[in-house]
Structure formats: C-alpha cells, structure tokens
PDB file of N, CA and C in Angstrom:
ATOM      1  N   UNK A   1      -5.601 -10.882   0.689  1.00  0.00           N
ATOM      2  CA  UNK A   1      -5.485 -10.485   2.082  1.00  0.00           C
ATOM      3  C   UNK A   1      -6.589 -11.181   2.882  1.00  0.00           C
ATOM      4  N   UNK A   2      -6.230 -11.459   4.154  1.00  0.00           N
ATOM      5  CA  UNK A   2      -7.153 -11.976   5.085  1.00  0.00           C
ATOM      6  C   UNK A   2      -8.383 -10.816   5.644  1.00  0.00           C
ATOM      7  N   UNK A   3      -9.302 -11.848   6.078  1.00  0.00           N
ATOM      8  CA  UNK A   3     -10.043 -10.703   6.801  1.00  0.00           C
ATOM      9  C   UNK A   3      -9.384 -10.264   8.104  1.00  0.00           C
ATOM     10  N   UNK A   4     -10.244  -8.674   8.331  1.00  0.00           N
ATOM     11  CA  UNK A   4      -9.736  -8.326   9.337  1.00  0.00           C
ATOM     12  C   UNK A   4      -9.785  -8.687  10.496  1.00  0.00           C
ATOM     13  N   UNK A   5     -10.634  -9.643  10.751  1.00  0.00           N
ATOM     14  CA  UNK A   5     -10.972 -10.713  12.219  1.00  0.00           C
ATOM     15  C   UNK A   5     -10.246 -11.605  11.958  1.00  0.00           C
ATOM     16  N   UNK A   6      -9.107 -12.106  11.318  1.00  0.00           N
ATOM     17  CA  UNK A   6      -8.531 -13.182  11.317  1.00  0.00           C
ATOM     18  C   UNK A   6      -6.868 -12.399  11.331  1.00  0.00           C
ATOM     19  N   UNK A   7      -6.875 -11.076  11.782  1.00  0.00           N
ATOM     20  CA  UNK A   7      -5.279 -10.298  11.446  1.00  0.00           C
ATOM     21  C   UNK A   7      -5.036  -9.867  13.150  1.00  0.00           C
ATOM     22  N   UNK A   8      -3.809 -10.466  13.855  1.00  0.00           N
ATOM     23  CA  UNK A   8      -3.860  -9.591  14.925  1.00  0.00           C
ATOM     24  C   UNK A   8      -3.679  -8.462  14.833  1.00  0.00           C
ATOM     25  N   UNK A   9      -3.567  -7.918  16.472  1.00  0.00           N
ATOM     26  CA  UNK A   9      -3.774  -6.391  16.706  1.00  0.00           C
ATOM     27  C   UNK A   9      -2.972  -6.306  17.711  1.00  0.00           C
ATOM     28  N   UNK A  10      -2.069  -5.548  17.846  1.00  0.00           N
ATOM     29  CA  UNK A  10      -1.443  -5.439  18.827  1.00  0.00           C
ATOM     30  C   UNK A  10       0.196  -6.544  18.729  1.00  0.00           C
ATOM     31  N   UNK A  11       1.069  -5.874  19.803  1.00  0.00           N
ATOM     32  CA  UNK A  11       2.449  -6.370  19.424  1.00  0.00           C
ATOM     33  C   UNK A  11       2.174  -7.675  21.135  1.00  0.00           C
ATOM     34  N   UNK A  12       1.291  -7.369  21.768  1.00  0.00           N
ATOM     35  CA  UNK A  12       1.401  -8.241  22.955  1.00  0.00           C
ATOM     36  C   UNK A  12       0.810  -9.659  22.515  1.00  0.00           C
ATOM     37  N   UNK A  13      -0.313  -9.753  22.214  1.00  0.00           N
ATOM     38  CA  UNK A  13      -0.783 -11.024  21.317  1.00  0.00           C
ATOM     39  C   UNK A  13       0.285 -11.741  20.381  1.00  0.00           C
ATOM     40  N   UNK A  14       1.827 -10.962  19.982  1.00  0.00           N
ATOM     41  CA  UNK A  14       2.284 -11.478  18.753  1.00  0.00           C
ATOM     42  C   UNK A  14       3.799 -11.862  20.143  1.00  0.00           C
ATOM     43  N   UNK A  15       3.890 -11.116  20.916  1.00  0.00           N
ATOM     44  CA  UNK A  15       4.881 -11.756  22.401  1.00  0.00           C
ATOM     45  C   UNK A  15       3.944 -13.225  22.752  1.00  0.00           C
ATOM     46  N   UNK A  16       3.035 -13.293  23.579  1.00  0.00           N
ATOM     47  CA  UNK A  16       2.579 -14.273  23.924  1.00  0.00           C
ATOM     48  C   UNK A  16       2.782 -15.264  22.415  1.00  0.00           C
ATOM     49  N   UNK A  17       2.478 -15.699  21.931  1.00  0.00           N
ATOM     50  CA  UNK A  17       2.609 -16.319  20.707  1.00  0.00           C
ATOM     51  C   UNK A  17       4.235 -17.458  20.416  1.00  0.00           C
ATOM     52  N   UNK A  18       5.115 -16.071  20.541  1.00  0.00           N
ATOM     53  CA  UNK A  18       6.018 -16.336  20.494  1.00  0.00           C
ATOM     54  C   UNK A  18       6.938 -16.983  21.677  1.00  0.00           C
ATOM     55  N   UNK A  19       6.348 -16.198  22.565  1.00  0.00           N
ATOM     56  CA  UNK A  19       6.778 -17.043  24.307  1.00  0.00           C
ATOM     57  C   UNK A  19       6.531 -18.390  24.334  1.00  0.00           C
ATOM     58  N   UNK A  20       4.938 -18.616  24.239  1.00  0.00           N
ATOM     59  CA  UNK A  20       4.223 -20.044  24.416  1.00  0.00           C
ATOM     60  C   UNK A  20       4.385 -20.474  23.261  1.00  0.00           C
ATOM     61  N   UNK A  21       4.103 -20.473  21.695  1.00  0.00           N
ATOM     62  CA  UNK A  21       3.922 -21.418  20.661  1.00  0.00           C
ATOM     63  C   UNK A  21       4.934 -22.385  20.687  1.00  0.00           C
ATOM     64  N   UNK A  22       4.352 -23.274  19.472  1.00  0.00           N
ATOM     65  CA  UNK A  22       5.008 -24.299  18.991  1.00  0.00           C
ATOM     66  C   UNK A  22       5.472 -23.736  17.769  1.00  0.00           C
ATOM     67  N   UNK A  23       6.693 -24.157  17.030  1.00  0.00           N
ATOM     68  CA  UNK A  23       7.225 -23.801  15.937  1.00  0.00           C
ATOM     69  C   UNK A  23       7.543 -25.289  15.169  1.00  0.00           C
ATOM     70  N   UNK A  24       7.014 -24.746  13.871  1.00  0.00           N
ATOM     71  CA  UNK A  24       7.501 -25.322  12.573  1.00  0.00           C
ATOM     72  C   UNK A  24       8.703 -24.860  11.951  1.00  0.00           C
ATOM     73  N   UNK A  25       9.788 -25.526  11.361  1.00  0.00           N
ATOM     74  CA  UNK A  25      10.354 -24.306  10.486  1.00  0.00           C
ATOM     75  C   UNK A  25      10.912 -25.351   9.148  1.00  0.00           C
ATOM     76  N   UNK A  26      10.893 -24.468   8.282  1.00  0.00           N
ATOM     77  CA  UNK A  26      11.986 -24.580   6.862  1.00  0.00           C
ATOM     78  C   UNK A  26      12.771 -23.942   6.211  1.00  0.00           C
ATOM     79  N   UNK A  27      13.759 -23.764   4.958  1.00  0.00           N
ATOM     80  CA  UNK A  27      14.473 -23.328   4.727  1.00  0.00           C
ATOM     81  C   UNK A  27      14.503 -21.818   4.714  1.00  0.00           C
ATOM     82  N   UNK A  28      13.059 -21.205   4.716  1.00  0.00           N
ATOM     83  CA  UNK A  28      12.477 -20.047   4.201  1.00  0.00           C
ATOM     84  C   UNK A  28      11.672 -19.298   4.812  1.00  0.00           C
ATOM     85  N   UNK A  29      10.597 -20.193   5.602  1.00  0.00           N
ATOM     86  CA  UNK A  29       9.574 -19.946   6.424  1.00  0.00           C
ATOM     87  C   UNK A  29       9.722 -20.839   7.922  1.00  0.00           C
ATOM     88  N   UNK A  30       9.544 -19.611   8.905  1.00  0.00           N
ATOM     89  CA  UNK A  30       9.320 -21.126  10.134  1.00  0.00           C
ATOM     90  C   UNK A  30       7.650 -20.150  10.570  1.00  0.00           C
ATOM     91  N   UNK A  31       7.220 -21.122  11.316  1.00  0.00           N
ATOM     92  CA  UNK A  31       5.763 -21.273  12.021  1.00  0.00           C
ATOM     93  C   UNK A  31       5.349 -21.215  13.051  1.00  0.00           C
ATOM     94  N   UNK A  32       5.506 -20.028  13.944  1.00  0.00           N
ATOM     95  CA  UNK A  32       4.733 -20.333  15.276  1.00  0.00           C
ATOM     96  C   UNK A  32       2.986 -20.330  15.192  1.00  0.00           C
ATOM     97  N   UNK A  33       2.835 -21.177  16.429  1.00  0.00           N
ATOM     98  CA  UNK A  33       1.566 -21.256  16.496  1.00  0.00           C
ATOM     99  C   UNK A  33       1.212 -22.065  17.943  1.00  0.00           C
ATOM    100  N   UNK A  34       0.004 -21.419  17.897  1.00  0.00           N
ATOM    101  CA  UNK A  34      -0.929 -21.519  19.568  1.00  0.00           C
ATOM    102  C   UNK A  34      -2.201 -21.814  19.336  1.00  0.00           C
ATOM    103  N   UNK A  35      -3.141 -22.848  19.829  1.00  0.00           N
ATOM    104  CA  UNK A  35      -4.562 -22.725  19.960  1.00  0.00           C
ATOM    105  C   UNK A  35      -4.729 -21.837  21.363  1.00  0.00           C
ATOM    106  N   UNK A  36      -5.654 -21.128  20.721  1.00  0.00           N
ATOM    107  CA  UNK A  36      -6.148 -19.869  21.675  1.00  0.00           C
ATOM    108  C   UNK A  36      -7.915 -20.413  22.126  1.00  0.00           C
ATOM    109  N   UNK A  37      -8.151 -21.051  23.059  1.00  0.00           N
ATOM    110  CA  UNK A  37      -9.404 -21.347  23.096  1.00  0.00           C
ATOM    111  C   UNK A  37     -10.669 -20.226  23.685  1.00  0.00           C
ATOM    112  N   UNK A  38      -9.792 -18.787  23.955  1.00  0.00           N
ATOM    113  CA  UNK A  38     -10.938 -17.796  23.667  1.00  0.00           C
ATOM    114  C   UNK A  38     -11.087 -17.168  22.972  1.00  0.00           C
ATOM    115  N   UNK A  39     -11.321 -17.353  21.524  1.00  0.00           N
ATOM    116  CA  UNK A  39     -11.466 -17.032  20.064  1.00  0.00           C
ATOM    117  C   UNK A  39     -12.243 -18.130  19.469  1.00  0.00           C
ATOM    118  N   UNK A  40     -12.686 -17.990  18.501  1.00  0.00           N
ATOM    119  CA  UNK A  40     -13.492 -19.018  17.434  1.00  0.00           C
ATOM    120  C   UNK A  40     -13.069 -18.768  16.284  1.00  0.00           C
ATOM    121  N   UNK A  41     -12.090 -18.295  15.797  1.00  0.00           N
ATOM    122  CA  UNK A  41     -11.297 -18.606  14.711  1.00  0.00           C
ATOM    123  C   UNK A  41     -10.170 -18.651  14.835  1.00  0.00           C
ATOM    124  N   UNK A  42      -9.308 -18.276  13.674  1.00  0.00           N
ATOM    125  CA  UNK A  42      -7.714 -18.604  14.096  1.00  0.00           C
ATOM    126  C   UNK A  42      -7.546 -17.036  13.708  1.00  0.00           C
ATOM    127  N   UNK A  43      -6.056 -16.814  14.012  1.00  0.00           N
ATOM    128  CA  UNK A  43      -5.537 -15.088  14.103  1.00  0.00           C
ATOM    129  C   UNK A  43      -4.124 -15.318  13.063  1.00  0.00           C
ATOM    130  N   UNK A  44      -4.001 -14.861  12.046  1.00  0.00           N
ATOM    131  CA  UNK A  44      -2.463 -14.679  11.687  1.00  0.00           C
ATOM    132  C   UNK A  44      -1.882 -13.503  11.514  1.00  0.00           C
ATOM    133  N   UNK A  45      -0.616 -13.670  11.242  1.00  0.00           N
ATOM    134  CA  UNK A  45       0.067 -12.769  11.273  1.00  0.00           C
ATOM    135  C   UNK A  45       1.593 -12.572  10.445  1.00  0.00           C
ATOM    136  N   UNK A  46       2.025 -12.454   9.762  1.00  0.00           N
ATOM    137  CA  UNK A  46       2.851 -12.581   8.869  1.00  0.00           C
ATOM    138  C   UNK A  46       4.340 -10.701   8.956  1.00  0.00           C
ATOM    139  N   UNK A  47       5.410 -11.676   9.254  1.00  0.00           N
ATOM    140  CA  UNK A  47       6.307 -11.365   9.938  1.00  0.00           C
ATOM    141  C   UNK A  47       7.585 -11.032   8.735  1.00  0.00           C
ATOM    142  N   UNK A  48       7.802 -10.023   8.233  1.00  0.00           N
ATOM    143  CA  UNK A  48       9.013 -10.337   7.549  1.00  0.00           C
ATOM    144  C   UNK A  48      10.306  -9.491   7.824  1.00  0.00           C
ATOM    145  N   UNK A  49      11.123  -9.418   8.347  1.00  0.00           N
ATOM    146  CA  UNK A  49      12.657  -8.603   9.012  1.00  0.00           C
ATOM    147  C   UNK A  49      12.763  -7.987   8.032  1.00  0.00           C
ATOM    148  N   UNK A  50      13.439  -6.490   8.039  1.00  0.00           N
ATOM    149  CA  UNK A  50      14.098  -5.627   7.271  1.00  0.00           C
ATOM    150  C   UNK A  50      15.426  -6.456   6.860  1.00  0.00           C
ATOM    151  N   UNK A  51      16.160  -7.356   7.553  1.00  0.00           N
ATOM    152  CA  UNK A  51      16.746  -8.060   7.427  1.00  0.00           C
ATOM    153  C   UNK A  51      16.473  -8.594   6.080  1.00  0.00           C
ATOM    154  N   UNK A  52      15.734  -9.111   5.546  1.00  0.00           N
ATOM    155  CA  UNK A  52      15.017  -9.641   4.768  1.00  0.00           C
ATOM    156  C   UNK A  52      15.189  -9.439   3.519  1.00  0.00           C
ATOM    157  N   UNK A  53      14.817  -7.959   3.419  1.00  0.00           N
ATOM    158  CA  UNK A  53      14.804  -7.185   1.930  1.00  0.00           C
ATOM    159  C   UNK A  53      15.201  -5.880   2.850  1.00  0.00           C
ATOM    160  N   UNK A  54      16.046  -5.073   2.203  1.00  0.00           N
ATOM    161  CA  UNK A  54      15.559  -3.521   2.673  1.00  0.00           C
ATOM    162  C   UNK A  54      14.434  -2.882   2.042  1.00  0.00           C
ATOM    163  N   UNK A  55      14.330  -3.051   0.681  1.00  0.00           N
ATOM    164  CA  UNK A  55      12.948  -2.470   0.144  1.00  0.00           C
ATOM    165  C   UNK A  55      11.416  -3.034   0.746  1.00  0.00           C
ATOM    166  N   UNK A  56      11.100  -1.871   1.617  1.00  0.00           N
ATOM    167  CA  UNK A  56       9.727  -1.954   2.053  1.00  0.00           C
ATOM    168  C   UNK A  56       8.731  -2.650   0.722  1.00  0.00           C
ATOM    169  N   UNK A  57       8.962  -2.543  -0.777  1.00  0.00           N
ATOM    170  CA  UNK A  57       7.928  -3.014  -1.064  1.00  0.00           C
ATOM    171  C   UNK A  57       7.935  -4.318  -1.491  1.00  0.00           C
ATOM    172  N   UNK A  58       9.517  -5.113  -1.132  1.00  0.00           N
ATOM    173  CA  UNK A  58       9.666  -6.498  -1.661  1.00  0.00           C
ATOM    174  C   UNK A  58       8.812  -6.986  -0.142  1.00  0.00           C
ATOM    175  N   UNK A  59       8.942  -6.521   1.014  1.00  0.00           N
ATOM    176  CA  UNK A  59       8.985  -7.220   2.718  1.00  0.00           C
ATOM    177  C   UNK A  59       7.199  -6.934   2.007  1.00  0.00           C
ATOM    178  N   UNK A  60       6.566  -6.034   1.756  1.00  0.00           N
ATOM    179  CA  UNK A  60       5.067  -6.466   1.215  1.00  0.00           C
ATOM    180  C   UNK A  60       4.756  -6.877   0.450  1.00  0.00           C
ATOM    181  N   UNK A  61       5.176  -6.792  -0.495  1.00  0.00           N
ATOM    182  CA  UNK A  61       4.929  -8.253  -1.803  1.00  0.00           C
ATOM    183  C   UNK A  61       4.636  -9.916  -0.979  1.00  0.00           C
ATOM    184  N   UNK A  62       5.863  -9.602  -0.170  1.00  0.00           N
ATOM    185  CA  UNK A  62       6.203 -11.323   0.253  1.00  0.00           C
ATOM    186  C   UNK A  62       4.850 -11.307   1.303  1.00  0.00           C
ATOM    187  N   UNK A  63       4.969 -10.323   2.347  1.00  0.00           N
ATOM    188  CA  UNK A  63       3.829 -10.252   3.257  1.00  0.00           C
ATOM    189  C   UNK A  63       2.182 -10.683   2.478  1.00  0.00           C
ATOM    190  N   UNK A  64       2.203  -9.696   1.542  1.00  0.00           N
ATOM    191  CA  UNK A  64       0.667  -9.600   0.626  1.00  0.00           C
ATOM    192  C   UNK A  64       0.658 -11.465   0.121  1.00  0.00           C
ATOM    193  N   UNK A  65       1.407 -12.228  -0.713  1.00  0.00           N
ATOM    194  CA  UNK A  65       1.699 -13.530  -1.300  1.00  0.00           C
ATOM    195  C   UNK A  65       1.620 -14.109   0.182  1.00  0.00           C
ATOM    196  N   UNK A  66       1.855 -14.318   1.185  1.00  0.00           N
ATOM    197  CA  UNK A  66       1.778 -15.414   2.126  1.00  0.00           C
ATOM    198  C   UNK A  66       0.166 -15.346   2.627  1.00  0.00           C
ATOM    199  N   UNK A  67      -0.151 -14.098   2.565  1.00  0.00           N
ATOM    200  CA  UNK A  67      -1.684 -13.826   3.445  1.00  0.00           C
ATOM    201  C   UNK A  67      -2.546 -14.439   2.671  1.00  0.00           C
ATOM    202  N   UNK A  68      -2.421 -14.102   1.191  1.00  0.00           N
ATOM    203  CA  UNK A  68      -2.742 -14.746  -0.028  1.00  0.00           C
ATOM    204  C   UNK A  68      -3.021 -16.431   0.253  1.00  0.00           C
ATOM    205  N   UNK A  69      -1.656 -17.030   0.044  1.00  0.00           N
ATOM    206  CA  UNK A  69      -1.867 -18.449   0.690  1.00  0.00           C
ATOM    207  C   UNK A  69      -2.981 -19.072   1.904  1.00  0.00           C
ATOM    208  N   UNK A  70      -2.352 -18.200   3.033  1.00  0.00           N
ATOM    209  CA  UNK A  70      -3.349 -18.692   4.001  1.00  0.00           C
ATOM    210  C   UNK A  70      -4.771 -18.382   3.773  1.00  0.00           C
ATOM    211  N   UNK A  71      -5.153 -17.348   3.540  1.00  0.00           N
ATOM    212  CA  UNK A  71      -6.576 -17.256   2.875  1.00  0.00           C
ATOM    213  C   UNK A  71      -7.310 -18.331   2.276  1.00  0.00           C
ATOM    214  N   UNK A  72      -6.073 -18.703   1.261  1.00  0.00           N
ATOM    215  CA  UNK A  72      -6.716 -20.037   0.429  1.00  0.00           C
ATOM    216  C   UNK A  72      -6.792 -20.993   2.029  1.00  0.00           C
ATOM    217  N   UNK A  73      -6.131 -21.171   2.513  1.00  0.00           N
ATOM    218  CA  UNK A  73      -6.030 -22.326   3.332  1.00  0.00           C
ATOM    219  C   UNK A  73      -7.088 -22.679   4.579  1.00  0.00           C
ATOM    220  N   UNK A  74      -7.547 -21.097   4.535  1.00  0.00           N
ATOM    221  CA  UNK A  74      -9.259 -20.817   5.860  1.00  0.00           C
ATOM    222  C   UNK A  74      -9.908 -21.640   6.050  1.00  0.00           C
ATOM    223  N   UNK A  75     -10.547 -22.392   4.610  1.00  0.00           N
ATOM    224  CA  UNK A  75     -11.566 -23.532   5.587  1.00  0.00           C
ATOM    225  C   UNK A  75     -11.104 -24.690   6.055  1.00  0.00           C
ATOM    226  N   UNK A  76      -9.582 -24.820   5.476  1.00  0.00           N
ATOM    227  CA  UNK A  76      -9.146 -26.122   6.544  1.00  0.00           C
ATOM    228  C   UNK A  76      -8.904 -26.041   7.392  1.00  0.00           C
ATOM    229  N   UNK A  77      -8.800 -24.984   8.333  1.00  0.00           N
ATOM    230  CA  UNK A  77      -8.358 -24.265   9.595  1.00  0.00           C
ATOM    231  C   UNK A  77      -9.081 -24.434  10.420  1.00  0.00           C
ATOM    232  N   UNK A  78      -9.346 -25.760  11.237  1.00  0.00           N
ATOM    233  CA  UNK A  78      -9.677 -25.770  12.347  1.00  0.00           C
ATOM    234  C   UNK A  78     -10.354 -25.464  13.713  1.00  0.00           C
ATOM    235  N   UNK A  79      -9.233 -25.171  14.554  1.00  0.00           N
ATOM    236  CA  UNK A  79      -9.258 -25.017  15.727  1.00  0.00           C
ATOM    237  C   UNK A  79      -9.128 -23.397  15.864  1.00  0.00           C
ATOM    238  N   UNK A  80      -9.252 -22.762  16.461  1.00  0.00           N
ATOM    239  CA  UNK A  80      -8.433 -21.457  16.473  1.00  0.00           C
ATOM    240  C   UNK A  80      -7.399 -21.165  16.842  1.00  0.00           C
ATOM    241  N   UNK A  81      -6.186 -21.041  16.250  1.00  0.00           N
ATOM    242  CA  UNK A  81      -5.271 -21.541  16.604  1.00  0.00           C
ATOM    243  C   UNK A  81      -4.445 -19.597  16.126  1.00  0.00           C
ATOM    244  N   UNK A  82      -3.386 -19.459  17.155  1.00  0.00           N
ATOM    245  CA  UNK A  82      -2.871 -17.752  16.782  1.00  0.00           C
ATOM    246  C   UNK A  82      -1.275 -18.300  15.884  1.00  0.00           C
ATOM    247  N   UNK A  83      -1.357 -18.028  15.009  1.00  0.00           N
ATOM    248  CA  UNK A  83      -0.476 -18.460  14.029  1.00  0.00           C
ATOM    249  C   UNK A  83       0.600 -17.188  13.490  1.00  0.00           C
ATOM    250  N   UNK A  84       1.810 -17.172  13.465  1.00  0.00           N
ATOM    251  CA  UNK A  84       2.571 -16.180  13.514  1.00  0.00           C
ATOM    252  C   UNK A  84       3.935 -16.762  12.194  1.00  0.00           C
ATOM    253  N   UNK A  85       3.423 -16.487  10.778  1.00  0.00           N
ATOM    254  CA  UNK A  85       4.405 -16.558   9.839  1.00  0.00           C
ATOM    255  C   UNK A  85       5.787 -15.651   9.667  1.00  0.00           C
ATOM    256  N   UNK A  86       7.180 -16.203  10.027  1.00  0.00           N
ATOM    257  CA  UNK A  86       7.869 -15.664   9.794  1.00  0.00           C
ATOM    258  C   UNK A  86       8.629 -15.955   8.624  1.00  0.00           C
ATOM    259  N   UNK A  87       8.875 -14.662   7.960  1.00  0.00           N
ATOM    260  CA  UNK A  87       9.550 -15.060   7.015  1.00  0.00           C
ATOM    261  C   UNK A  87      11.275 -14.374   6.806  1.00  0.00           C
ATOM    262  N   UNK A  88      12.340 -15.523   6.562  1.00  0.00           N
ATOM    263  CA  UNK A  88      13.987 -15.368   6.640  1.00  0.00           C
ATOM    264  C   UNK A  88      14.268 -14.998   5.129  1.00  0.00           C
ATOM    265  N   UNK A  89      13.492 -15.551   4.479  1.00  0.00           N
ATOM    266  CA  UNK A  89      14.625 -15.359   2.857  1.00  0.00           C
ATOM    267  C   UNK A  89      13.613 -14.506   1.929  1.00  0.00           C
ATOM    268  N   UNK A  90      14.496 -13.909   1.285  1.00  0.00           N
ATOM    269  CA  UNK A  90      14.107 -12.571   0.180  1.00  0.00           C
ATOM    270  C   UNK A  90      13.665 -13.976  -0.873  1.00  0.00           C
ATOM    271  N   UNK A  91      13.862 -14.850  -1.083  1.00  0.00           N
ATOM    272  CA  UNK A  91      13.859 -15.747  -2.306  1.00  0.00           C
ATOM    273  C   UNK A  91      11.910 -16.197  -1.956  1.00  0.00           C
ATOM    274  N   UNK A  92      11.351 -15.710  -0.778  1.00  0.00           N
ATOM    275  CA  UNK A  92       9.767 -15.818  -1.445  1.00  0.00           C
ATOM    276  C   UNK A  92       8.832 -15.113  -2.305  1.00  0.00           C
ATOM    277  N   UNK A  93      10.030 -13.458  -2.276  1.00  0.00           N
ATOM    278  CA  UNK A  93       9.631 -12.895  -3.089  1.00  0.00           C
ATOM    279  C   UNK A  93       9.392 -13.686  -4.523  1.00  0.00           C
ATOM    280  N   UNK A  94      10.116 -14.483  -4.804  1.00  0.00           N
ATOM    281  CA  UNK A  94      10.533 -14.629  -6.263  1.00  0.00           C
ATOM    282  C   UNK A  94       9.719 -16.025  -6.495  1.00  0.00           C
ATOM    283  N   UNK A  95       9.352 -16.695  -5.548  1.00  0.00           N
ATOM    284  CA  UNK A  95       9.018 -18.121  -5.998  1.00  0.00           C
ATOM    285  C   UNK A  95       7.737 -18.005  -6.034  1.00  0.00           C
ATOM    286  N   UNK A  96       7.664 -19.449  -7.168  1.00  0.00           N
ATOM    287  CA  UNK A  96       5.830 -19.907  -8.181  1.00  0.00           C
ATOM    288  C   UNK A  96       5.158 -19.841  -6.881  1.00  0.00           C
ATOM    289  N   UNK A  97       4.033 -19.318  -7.321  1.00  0.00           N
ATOM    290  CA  UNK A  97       2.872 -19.288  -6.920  1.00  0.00           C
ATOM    291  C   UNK A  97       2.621 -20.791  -5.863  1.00  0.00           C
ATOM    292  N   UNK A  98       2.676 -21.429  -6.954  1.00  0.00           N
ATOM    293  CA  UNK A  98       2.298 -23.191  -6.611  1.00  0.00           C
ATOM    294  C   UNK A  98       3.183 -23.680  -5.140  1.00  0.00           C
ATOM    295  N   UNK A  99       4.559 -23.341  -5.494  1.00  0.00           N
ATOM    296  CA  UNK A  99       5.626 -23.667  -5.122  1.00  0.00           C
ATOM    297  C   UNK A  99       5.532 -22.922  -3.505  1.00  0.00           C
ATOM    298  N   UNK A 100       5.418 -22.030  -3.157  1.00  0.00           N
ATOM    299  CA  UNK A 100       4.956 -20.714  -2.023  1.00  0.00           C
ATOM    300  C   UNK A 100       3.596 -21.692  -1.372  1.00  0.00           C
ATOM    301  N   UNK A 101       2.705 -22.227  -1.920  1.00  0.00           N
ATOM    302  CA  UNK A 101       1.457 -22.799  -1.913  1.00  0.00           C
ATOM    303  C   UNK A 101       1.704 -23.936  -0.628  1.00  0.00           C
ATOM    304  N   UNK A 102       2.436 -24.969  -1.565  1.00  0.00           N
ATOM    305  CA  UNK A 102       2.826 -26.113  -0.899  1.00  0.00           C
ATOM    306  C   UNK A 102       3.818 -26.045  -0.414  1.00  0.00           C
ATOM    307  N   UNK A 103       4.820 -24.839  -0.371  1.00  0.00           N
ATOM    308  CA  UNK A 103       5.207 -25.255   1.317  1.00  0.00           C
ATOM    309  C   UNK A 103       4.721 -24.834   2.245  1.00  0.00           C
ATOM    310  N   UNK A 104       3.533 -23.368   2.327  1.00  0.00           N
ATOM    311  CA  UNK A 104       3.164 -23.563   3.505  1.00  0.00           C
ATOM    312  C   UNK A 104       1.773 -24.437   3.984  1.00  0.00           C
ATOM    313  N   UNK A 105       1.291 -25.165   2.915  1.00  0.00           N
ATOM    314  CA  UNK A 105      -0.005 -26.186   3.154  1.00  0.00           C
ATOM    315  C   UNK A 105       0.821 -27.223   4.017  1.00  0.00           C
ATOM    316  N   UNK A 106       2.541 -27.799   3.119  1.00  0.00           N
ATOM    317  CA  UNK A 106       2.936 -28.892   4.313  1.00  0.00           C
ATOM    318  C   UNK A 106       3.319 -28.582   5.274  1.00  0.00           C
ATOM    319  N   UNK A 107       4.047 -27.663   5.840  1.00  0.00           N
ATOM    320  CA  UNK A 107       4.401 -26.820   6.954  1.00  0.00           C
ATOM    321  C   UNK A 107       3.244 -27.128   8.075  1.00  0.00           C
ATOM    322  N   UNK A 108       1.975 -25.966   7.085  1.00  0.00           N
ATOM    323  CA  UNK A 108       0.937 -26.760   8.246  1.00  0.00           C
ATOM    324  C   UNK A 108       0.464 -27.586   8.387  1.00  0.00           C
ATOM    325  N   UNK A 109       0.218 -28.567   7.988  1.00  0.00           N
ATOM    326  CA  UNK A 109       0.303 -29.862   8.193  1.00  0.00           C
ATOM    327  C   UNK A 109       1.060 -30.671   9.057  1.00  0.00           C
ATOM    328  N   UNK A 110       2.401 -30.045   8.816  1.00  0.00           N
ATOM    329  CA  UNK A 110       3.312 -30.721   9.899  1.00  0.00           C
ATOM    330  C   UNK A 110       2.858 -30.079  11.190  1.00  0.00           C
ATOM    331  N   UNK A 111       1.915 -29.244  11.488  1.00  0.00           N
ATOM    332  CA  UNK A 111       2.146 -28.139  12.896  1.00  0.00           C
ATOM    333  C   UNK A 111       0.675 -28.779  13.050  1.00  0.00           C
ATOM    334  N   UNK A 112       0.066 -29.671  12.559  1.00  0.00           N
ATOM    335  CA  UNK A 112      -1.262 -30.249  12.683  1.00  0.00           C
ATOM    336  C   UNK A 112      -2.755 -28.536  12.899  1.00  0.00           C
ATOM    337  N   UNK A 113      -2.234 -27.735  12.034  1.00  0.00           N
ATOM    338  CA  UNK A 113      -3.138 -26.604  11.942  1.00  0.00           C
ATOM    339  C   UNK A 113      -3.969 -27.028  10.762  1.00  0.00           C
ATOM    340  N   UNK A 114      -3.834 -27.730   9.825  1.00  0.00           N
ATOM    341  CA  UNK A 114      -4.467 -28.328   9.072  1.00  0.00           C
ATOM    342  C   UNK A 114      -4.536 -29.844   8.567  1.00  0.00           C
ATOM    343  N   UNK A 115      -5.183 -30.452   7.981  1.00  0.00           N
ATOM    344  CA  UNK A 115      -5.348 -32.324   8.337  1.00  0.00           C
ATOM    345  C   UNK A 115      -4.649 -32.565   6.591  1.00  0.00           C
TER     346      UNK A 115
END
C-alpha cells in the first residue's frame, strides 16, 4: 500500500482528474492523469467497478496488487502528477506478479509519468 500522502481524499479531486486528465489505456487498465503543480508529490488512486468482480474482496485484492506496483514505481515519479488507475477486467486479479508489473511501468511510460 501507498503512503497516506500519496492516496487521495475526497471524490472532487478524483472529478477534476477525470474532467481535465490525460488518459492512457490498455486491454485491462486505462490511466488518467494530471500534473497538479500545488502538491510536491504525486496522488493516486486506484479505481475498480463492481462491474468488475461482484466480490468486494477480488475489487481489493486487485486494488491492494496495483497500489503494490505503484509503490514500487515512487522514486521514478517525477513531477506531481494526480494519477487515477482504473481498472475494467477481473483477469488482474489473476495475473503474475511480473506481468501486472510491466504493464503498468509501460503504461506509464507511455503517459510520460515515468522516463
């Protein structure tokens, strides 16, 4: 899990986000994201629809495994940038570690949140 200065708060921060960002997307995961230049770090947030799974504890498994990722991904992180992971398919529950890893390292990469 991320720290708690790096988790938004509030559902208005996660509107703006979504109004203004830029989006990444892939088969599984898409990516909004915003540099917020009154902050000094970045903010995420990880999004998964009931749609998704109905079992509340697969939609946190997948939630807990993505926060996981980005964590690893903190010190390449930049700019401060408000970053909003959504996730479409029940199938992240299930996928390698590794595999979950690198797609969202290239993802961000493609969204230039990381080099």
């Amino acid at each position: 899990m991320i720290a708690r200065r790096h988790r938004f708060h509030g559902l208005t921060a996660l509107r703006f986000v979504y109004g203004r960002g830029q989006t990444v997307r892939s088969t599984h995961i898409a990516i909004k994201y915003l540099v917020n230049p009154r902050r000094h770090s970045y903010r995420a947030a990880v999004v998964v629809s009931r749609k998704t799974s109905k079992s509340a504890v697969v939609r946190n498994r997948i939630r807990r495994r993505v926060y996981e990722v980005i964590r690893g991904l903190e010190p390449d992180i930049a700019q401060p940038y408000d970053i909003v992971v959504t996730v479409f398919s029940d199938q992240v529950a299930s996928l390698a570690a590794e595999d979950l890893r690198q797609g969202l390292q290239d993802q961000f990469m493609k969204a230039g949140i990381i080099n």
